[in-house]
N, C-alpha and C. Protein backbone atom coordinates (compact mmCIF):
# COMPACT_ATOMS: atom_id res chain seq x y z
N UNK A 1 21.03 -11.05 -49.68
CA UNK A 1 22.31 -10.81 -50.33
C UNK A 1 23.25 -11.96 -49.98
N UNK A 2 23.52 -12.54 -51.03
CA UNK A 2 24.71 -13.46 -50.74
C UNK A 2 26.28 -13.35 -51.18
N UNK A 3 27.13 -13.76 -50.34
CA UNK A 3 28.38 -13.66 -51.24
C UNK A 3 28.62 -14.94 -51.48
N UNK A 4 29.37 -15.61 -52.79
CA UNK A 4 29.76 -16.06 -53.40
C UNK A 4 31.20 -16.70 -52.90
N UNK A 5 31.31 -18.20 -52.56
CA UNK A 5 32.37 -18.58 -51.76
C UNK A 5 33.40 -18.20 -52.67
N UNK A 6 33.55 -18.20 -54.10
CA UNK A 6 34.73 -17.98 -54.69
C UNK A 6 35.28 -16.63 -54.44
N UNK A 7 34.07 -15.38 -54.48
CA UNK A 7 34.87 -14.36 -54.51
C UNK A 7 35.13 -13.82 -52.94
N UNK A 8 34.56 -14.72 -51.80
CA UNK A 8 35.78 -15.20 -50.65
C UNK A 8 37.27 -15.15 -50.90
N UNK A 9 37.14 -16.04 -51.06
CA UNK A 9 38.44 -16.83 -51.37
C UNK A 9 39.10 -15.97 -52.54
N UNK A 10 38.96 -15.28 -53.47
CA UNK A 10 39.90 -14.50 -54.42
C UNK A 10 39.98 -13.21 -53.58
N UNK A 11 39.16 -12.83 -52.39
CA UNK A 11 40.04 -11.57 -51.68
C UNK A 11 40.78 -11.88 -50.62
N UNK A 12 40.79 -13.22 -50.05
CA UNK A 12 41.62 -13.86 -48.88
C UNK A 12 42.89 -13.86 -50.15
N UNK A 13 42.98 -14.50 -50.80
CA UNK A 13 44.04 -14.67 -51.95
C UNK A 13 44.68 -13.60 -52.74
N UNK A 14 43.63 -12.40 -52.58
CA UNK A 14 44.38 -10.66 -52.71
C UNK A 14 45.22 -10.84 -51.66
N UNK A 15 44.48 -10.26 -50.54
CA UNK A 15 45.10 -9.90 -49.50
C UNK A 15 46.23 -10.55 -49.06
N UNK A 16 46.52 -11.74 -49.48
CA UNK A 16 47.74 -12.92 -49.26
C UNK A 16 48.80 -12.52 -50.01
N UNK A 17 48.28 -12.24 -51.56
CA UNK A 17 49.41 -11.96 -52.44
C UNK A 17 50.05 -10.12 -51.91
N UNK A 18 50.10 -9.18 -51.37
CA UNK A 18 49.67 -8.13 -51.04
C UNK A 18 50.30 -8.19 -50.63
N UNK A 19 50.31 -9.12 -49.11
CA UNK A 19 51.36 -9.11 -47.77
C UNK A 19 52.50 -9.70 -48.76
N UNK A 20 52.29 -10.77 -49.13
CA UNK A 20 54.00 -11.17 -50.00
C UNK A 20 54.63 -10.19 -50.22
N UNK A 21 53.95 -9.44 -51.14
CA UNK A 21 54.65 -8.71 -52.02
C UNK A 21 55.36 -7.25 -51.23
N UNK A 22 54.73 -6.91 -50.43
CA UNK A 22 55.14 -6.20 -49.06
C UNK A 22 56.15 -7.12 -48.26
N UNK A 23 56.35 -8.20 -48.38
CA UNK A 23 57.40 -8.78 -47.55
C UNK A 23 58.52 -9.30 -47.98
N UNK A 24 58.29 -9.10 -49.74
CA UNK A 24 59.53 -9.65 -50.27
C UNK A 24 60.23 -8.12 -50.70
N UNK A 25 59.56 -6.86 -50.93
CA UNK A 25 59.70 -5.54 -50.54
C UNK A 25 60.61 -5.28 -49.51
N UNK A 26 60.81 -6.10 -48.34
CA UNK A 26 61.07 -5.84 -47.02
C UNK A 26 62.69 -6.84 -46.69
N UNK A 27 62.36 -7.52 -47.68
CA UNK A 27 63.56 -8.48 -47.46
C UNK A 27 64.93 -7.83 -48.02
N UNK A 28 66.09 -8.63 -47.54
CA UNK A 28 66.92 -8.68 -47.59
C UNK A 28 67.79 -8.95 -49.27
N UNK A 29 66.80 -9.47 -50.06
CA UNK A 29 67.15 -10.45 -50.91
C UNK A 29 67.67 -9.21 -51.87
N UNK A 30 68.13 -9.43 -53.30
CA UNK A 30 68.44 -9.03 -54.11
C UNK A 30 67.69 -8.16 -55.13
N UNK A 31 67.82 -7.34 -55.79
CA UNK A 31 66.89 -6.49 -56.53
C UNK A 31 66.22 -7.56 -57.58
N UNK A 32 67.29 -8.54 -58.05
CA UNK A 32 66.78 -9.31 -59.02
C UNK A 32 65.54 -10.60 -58.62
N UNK A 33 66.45 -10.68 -57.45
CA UNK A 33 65.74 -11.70 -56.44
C UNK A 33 64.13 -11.63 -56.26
N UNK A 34 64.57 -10.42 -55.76
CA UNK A 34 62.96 -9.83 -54.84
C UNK A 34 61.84 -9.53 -57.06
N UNK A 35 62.54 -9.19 -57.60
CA UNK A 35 61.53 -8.52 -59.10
C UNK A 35 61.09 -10.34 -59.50
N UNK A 36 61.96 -11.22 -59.34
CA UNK A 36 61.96 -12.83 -59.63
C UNK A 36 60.46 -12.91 -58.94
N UNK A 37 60.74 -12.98 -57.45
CA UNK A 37 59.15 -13.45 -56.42
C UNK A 37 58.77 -12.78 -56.97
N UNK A 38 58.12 -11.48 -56.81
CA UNK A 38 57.53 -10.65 -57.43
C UNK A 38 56.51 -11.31 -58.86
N UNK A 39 57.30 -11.09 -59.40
CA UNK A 39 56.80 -11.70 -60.86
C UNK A 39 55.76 -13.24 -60.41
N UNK A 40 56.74 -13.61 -59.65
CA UNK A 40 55.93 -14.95 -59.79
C UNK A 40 54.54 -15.24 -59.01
N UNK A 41 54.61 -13.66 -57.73
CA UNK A 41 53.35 -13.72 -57.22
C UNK A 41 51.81 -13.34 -58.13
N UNK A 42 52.69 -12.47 -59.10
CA UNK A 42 51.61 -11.86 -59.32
C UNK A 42 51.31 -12.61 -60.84
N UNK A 43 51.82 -13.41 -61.35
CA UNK A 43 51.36 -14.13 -62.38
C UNK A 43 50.87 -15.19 -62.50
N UNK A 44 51.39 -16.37 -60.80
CA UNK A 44 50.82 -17.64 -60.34
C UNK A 44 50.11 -16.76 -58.98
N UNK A 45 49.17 -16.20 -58.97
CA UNK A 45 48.82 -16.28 -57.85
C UNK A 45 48.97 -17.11 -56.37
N UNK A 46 48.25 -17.90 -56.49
CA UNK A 46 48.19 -19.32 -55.66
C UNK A 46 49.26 -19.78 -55.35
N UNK A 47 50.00 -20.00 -56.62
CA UNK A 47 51.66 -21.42 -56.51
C UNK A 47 52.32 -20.39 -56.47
N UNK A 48 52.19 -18.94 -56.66
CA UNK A 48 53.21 -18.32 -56.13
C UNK A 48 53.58 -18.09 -54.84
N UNK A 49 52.60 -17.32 -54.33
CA UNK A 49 52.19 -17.46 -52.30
C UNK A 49 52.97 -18.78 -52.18
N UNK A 50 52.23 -19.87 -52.65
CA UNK A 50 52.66 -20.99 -51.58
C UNK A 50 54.42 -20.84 -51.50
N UNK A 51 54.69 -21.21 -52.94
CA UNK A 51 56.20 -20.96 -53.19
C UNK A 51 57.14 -20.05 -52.05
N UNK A 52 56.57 -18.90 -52.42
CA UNK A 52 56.82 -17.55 -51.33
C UNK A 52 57.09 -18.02 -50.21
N UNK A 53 55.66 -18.50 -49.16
CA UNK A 53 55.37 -18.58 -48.02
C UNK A 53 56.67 -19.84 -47.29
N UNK A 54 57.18 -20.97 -48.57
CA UNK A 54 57.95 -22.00 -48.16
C UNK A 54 59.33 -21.48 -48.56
N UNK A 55 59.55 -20.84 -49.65
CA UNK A 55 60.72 -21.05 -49.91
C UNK A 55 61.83 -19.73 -50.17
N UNK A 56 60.91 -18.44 -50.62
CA UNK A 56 60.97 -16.93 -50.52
C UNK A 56 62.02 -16.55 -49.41
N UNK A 57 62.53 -14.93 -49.78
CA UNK A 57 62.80 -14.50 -48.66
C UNK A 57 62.19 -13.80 -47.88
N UNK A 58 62.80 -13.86 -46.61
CA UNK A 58 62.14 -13.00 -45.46
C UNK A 58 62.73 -11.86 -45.19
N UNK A 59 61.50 -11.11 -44.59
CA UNK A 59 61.72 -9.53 -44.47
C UNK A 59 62.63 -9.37 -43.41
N UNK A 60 63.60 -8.43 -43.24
CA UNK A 60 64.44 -8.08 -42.39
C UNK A 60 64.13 -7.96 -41.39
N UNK A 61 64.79 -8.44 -40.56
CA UNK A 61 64.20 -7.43 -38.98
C UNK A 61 65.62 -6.97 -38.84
N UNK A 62 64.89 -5.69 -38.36
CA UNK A 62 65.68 -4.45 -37.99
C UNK A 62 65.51 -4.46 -36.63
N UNK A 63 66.86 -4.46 -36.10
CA UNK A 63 66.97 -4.87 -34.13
C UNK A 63 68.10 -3.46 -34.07
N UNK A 64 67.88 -2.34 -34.06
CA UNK A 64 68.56 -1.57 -33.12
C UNK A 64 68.17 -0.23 -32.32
C-alpha cells in the first residue's frame, strides 16, 4: 500500500487551512474582516494560509 506524496501534502494543507480558519474565528478582527480571510482561505488554499500565516489576524488571548 502506498500513499501518494500529493495526497500528503493536500491533508497537511487541510489541516493548515482548518487551524486558520479556527484562528481567524478566534481573533479579534472584524466580522467583515475575519468573512474577508475566511473567503480567501478557503478559495486560495495555499496563498491564502500563507497570506493568513504573514499578514492575518491573530487570535485573542484571553489573560484573566
Amino acid at each position: 500500500m502506498s500513499i501518494e506524496v500529493g495526497s500528503f501534502f493536500g491533508l497537511l494543507l487541510l489541516i493548515a487551512d482548518v487551524w486558520a480558519i479556527l484562528n481567524i474565528f478566534q481573533s479579534r478582527a472584524s466580522t467583515g474582516g475575519k468573512t474577508g480571510w475566511i473567503v480567501l482561505v478557503l478559495i486560495l488554499p495555499l496563498v491564502g494560509f500563507i497570506l493568513w500565516f504573514l499578514l492575518g489576524p491573530r487570535a485573542s488571548s484571553f489573560k484573566g
